[in-house]
PDB file of N, CA and C in Angstrom:
ATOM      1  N   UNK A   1      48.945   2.177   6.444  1.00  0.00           N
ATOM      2  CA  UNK A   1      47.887   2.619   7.327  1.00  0.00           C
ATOM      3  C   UNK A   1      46.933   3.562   6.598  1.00  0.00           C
ATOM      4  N   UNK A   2      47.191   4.483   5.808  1.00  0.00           N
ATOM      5  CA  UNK A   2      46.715   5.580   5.119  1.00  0.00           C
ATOM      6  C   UNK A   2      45.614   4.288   4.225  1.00  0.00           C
ATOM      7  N   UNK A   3      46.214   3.117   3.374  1.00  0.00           N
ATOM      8  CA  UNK A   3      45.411   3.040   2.850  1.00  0.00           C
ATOM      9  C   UNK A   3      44.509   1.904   3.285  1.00  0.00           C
ATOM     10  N   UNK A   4      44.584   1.290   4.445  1.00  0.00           N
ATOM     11  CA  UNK A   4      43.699   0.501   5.062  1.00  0.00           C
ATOM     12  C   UNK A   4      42.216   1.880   5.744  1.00  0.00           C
ATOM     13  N   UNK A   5      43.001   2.878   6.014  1.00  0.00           N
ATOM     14  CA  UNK A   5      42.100   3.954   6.322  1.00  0.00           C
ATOM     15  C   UNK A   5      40.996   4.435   5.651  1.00  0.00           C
ATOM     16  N   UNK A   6      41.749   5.019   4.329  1.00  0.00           N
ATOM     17  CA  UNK A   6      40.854   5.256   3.047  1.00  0.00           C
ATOM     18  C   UNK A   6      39.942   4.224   2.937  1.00  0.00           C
ATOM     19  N   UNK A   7      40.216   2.795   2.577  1.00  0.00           N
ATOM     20  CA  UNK A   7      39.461   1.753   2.300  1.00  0.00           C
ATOM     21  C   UNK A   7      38.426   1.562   2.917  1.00  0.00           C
ATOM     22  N   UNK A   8      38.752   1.809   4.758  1.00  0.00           N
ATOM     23  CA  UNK A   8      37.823   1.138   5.252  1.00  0.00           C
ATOM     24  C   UNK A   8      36.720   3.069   5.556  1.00  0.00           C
ATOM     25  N   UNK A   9      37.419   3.857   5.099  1.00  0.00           N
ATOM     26  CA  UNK A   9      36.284   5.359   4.711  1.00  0.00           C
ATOM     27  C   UNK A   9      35.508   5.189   3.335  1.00  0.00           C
ATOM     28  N   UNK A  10      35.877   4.166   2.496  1.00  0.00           N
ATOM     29  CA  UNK A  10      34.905   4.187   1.483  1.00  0.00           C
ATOM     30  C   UNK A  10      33.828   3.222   1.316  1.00  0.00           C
ATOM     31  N   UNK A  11      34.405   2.211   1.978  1.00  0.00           N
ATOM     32  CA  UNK A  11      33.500   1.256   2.464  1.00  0.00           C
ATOM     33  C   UNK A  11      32.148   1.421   3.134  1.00  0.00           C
ATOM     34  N   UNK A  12      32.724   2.285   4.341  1.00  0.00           N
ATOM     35  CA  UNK A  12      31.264   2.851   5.135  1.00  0.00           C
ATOM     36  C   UNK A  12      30.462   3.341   4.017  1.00  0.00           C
ATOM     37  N   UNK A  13      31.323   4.807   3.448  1.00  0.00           N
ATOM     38  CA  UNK A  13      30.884   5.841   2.919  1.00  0.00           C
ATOM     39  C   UNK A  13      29.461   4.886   1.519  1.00  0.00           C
ATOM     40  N   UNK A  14      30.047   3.572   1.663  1.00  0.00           N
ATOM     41  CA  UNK A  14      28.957   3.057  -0.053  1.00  0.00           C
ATOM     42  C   UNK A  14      27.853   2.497   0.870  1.00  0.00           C
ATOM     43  N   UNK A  15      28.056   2.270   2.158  1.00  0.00           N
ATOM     44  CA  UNK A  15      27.309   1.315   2.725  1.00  0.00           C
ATOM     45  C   UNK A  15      26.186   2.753   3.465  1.00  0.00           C
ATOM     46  N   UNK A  16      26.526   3.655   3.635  1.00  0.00           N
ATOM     47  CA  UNK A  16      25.792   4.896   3.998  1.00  0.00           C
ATOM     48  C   UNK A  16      25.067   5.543   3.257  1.00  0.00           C
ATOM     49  N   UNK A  17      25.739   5.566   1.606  1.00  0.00           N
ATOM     50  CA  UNK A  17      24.749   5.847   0.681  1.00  0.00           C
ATOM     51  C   UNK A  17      23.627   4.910   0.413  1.00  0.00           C
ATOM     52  N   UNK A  18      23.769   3.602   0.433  1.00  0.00           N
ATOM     53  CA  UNK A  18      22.953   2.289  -0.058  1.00  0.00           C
ATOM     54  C   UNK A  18      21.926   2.877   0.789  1.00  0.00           C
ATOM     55  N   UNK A  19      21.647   2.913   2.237  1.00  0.00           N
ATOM     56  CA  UNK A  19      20.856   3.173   2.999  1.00  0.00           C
ATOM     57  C   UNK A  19      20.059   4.175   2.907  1.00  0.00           C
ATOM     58  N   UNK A  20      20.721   5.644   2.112  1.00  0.00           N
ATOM     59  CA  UNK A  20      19.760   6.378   2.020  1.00  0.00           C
ATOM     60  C   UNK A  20      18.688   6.824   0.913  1.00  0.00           C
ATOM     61  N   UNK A  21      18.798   5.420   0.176  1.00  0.00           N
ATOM     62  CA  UNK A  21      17.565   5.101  -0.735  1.00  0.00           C
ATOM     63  C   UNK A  21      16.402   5.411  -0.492  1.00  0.00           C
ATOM     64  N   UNK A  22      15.506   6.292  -1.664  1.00  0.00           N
ATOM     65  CA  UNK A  22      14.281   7.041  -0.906  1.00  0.00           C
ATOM     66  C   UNK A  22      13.274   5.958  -1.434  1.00  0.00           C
ATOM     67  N   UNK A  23      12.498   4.407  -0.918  1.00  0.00           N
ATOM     68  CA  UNK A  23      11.395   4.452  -1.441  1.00  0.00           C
ATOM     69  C   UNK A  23      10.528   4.938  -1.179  1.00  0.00           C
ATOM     70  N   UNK A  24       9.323   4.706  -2.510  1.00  0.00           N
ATOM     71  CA  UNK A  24       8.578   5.444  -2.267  1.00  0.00           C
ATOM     72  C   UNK A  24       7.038   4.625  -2.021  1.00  0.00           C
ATOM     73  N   UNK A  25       5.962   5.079  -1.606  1.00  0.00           N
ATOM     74  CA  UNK A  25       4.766   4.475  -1.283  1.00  0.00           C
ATOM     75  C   UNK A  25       3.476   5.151  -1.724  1.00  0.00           C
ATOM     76  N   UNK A  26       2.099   4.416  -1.367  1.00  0.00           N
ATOM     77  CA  UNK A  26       1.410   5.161  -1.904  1.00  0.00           C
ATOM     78  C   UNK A  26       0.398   4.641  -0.966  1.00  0.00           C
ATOM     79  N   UNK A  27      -0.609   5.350  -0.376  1.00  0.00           N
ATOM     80  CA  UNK A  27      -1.400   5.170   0.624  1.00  0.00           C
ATOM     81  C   UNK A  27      -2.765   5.702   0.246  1.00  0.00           C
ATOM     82  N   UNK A  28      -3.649   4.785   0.683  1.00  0.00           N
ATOM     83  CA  UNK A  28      -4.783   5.058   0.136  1.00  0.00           C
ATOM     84  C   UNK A  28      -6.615   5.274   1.378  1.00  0.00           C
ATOM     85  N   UNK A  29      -7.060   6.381   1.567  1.00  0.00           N
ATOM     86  CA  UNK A  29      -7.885   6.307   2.559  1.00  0.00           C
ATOM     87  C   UNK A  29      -8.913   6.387   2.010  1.00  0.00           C
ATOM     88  N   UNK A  30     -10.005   6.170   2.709  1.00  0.00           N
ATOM     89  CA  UNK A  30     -11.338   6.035   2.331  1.00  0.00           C
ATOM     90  C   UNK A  30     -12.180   5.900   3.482  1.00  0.00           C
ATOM     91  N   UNK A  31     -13.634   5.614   3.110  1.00  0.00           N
ATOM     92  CA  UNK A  31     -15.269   5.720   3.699  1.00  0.00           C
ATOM     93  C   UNK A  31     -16.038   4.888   2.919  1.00  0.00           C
ATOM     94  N   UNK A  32     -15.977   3.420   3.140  1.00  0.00           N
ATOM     95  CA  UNK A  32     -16.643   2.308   2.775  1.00  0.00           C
ATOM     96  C   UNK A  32     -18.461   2.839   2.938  1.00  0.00           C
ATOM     97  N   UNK A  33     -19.023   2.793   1.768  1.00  0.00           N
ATOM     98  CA  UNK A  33     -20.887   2.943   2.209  1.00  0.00           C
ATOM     99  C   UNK A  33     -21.763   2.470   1.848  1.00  0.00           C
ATOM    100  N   UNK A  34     -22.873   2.205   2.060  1.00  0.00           N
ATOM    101  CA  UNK A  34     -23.802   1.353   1.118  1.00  0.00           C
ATOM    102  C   UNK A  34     -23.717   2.456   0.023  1.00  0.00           C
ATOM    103  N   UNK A  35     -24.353   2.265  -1.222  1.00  0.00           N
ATOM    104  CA  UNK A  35     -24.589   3.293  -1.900  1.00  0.00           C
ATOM    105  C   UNK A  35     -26.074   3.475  -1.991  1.00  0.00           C
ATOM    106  N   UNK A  36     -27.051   2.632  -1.453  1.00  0.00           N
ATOM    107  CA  UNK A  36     -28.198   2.760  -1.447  1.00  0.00           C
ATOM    108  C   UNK A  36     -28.412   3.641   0.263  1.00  0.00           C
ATOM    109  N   UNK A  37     -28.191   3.250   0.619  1.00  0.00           N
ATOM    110  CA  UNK A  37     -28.727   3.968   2.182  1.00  0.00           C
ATOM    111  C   UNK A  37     -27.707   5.002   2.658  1.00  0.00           C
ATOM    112  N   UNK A  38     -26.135   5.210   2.071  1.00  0.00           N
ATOM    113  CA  UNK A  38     -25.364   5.786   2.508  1.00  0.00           C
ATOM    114  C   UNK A  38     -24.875   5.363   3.717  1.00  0.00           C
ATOM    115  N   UNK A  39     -25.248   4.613   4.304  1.00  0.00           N
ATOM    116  CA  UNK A  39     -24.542   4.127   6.133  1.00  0.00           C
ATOM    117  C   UNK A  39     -23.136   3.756   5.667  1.00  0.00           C
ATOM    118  N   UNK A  40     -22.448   3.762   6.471  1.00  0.00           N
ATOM    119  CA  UNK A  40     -20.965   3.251   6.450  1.00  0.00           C
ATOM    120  C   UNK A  40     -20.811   2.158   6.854  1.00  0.00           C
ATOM    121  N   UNK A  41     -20.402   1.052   6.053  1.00  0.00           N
ATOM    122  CA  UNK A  41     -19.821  -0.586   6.461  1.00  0.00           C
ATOM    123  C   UNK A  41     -18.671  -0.902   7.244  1.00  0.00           C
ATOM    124  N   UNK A  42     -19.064  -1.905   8.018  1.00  0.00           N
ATOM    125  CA  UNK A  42     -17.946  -1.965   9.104  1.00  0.00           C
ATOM    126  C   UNK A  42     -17.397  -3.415   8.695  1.00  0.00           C
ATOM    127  N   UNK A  43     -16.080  -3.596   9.113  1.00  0.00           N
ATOM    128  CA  UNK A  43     -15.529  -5.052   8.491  1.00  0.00           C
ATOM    129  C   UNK A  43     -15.439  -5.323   6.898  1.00  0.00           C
ATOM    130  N   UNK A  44     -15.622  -4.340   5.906  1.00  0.00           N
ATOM    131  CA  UNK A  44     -15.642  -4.656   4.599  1.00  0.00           C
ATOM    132  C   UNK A  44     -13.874  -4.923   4.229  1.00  0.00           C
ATOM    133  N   UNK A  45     -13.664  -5.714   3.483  1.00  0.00           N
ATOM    134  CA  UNK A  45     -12.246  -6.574   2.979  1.00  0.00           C
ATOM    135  C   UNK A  45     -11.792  -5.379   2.006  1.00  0.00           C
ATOM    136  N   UNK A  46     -10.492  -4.663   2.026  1.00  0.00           N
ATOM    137  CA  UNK A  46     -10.224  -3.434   1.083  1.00  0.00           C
ATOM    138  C   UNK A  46      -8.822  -4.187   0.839  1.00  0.00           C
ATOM    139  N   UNK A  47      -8.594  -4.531  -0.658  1.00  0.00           N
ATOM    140  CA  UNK A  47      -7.807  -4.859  -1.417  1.00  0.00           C
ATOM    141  C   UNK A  47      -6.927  -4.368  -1.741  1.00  0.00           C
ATOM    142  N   UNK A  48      -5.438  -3.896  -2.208  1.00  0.00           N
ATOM    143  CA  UNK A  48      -4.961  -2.680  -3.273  1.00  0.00           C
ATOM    144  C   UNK A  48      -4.254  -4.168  -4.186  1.00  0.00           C
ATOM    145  N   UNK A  49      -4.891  -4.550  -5.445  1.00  0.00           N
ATOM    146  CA  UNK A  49      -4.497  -5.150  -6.531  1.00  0.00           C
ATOM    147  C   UNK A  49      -3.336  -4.375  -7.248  1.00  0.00           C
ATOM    148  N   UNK A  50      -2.375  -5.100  -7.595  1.00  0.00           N
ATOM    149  CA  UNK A  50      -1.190  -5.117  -8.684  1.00  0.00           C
ATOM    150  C   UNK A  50      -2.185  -5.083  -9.745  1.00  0.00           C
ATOM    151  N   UNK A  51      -2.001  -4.173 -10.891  1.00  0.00           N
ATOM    152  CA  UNK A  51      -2.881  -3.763 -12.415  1.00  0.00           C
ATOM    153  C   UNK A  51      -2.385  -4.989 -13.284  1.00  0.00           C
ATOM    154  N   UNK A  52      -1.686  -5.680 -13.034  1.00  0.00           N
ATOM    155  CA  UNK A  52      -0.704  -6.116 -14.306  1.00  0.00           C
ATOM    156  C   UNK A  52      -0.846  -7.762 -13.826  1.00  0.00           C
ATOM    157  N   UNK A  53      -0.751  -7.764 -12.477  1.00  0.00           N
ATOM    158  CA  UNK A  53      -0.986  -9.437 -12.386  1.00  0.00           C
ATOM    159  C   UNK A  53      -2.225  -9.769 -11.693  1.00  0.00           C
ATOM    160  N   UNK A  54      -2.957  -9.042 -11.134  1.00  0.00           N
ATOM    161  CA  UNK A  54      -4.267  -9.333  -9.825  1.00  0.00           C
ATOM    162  C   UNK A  54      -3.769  -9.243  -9.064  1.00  0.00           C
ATOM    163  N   UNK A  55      -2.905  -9.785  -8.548  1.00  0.00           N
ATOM    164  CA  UNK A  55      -2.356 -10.227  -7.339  1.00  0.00           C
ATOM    165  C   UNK A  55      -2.796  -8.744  -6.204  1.00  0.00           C
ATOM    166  N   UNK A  56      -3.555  -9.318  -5.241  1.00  0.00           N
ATOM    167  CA  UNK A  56      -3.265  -8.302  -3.384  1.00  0.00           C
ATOM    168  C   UNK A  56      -1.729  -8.493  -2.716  1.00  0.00           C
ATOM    169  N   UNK A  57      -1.587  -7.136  -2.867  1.00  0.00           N
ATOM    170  CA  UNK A  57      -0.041  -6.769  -2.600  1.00  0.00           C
ATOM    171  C   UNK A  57      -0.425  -6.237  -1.062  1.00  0.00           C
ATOM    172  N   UNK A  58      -1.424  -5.594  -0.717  1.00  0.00           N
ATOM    173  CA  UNK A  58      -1.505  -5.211   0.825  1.00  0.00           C
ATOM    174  C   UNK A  58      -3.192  -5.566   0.983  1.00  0.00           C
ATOM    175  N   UNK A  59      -3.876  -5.882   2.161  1.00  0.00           N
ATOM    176  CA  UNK A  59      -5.572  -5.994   2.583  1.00  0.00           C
ATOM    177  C   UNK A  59      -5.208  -5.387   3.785  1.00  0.00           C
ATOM    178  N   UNK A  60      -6.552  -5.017   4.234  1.00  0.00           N
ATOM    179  CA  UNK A  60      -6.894  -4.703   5.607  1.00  0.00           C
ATOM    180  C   UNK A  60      -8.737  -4.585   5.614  1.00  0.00           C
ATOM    181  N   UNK A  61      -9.134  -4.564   6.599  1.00  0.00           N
ATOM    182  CA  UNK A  61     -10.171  -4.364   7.126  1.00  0.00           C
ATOM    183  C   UNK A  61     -11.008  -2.865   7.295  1.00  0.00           C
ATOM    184  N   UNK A  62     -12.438  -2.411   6.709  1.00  0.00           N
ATOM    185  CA  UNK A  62     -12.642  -1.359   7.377  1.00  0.00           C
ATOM    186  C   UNK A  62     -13.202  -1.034   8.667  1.00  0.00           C
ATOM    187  N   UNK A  63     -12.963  -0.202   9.384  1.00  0.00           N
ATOM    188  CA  UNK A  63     -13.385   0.028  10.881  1.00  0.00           C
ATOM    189  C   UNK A  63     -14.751  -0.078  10.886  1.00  0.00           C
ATOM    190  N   UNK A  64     -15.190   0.134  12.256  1.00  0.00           N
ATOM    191  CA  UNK A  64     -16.449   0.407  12.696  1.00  0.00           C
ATOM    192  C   UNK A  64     -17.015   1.414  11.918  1.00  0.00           C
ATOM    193  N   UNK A  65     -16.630   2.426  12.039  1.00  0.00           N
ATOM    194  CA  UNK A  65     -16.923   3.377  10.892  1.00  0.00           C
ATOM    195  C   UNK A  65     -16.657   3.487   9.928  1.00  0.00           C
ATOM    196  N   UNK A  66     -16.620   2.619   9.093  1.00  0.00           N
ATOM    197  CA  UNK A  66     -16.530   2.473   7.657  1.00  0.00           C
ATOM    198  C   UNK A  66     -14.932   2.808   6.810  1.00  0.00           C
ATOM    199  N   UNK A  67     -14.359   3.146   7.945  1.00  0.00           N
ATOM    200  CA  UNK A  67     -12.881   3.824   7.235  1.00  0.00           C
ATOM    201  C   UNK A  67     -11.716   2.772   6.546  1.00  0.00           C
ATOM    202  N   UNK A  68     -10.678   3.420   6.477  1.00  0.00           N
ATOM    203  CA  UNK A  68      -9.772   2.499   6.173  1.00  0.00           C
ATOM    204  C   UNK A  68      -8.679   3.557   5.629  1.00  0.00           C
ATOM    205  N   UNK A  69      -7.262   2.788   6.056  1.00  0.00           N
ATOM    206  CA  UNK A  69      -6.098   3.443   5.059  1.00  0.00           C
ATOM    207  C   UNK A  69      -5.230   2.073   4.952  1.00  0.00           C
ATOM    208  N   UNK A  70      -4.629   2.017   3.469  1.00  0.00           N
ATOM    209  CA  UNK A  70      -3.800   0.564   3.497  1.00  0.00           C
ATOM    210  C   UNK A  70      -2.876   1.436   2.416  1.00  0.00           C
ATOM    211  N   UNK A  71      -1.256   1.038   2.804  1.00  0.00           N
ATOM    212  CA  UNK A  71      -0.584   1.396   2.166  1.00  0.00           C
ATOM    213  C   UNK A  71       0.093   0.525   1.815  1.00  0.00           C
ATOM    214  N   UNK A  72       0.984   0.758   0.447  1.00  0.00           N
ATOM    215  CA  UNK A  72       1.631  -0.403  -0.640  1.00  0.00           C
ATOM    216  C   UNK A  72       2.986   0.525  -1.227  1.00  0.00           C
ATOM    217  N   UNK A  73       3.874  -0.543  -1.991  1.00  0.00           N
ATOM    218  CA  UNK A  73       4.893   0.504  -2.732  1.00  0.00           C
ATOM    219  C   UNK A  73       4.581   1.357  -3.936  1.00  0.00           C
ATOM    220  N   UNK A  74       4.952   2.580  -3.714  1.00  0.00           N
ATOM    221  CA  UNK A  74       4.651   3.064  -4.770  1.00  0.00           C
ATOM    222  C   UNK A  74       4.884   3.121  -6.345  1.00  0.00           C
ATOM    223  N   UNK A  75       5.724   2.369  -6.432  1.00  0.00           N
ATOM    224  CA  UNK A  75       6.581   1.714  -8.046  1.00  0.00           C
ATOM    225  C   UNK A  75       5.510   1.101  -9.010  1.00  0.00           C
ATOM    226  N   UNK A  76       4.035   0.859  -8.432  1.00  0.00           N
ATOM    227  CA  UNK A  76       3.148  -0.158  -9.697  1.00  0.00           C
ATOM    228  C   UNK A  76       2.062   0.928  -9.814  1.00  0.00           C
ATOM    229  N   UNK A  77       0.923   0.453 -10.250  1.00  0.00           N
ATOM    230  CA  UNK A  77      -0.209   0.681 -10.319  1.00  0.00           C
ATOM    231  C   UNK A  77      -1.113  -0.363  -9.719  1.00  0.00           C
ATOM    232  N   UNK A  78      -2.562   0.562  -9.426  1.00  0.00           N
ATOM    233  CA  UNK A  78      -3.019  -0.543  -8.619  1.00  0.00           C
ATOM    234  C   UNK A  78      -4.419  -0.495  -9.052  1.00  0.00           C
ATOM    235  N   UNK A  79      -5.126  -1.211  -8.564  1.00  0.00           N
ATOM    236  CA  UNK A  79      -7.137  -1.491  -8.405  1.00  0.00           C
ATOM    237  C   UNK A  79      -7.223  -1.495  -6.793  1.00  0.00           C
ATOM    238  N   UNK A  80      -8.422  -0.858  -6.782  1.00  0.00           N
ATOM    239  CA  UNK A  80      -9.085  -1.539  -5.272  1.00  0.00           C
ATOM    240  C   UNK A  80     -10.137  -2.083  -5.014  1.00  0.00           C
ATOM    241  N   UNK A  81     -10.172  -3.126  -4.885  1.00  0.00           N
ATOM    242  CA  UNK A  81     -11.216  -4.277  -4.701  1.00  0.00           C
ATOM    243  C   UNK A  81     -11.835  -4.205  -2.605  1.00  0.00           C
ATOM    244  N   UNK A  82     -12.911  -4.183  -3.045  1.00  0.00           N
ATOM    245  CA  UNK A  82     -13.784  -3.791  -1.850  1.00  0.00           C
ATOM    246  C   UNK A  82     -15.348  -5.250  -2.134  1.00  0.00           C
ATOM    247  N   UNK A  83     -14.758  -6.134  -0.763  1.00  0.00           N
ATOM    248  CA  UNK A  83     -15.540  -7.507  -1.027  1.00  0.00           C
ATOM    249  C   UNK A  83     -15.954  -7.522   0.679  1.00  0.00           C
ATOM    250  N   UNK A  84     -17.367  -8.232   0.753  1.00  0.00           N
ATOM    251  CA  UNK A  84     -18.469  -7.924   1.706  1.00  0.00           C
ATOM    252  C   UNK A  84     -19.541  -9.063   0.914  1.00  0.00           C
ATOM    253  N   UNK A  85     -19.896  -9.975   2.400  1.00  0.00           N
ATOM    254  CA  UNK A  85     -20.898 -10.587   2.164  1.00  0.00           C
ATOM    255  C   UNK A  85     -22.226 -10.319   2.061  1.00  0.00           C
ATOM    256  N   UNK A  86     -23.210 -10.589   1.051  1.00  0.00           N
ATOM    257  CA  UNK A  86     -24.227  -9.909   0.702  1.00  0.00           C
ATOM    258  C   UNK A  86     -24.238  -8.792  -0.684  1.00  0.00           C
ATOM    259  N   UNK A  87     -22.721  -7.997  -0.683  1.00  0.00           N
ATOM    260  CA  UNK A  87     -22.532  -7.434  -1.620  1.00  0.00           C
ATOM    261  C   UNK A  87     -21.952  -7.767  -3.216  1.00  0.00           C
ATOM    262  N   UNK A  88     -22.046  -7.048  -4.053  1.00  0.00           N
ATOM    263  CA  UNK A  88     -21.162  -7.147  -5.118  1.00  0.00           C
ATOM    264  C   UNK A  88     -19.572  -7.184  -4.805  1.00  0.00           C
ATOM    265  N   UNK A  89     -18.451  -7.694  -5.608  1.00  0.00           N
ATOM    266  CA  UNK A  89     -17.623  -7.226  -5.477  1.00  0.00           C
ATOM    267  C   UNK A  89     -17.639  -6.018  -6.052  1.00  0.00           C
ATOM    268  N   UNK A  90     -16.901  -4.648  -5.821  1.00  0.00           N
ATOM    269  CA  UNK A  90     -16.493  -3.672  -6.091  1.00  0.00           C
ATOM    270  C   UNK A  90     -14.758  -3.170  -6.433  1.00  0.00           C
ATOM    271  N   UNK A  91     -14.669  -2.911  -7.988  1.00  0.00           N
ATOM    272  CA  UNK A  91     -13.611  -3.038  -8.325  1.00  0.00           C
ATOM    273  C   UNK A  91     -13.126  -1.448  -8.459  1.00  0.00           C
ATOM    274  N   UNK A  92     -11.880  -0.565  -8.155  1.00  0.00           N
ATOM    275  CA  UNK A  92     -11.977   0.408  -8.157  1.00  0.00           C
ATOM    276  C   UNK A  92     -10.905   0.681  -9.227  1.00  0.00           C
ATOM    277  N   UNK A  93     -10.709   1.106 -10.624  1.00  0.00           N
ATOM    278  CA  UNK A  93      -9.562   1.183 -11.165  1.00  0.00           C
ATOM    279  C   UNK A  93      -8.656   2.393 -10.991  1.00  0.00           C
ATOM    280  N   UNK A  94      -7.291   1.572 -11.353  1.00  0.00           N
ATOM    281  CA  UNK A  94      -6.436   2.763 -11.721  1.00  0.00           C
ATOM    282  C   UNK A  94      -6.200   4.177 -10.596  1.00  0.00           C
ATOM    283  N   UNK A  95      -5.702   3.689  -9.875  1.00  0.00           N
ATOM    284  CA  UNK A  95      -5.122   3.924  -8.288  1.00  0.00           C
ATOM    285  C   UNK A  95      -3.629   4.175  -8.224  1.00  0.00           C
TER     286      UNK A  95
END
């Protein structure tokens, strides 16, 4: 009994540590604008690119007011790509 006890106390005990793994993240806010008129863009496409492959690991949309927050894991490096019809793409490095 003692050692079906122990066993099944170490068992939890690995399955309790596994869980309290800290990842980590990285979140990014902003104020989408023209740069000629300064107004704030609404609906502009905000990217956070992987540095190493291109690849969009998270998108979202900016608000009515030009805002935005999009968060990703924090383990890479990133770009932020900001794409809008009419505009340039806009590449932001090293994020």
């Amino acid at each position: 009994m003692k050692i079906l006890f122990f066993s099944l106390f170490l068992l939890l005990s690995c399955i309790t540590t596994r869980t309290q793994v800290i990842i980590s993240t990285i979140t990014v806010k902003g104020t989408v604008a023209d740069s000629i008129t300064g107004k704030p863009i609404a609906y502009v496409t905000v990217a956070l690119l992987d540095v190493k492959t291109g690849i969009a690991v998270k998108n979202t949309l900016t608000k009515g007011d030009g805002s935005f927050e999009i968060t990703g894991p924090g383990n890479r490096s990133y770009q932020l790509a900001l794409t809008f019809t009419g505009y340039e793409v806009k590449l932001i490095p090293s994020i």
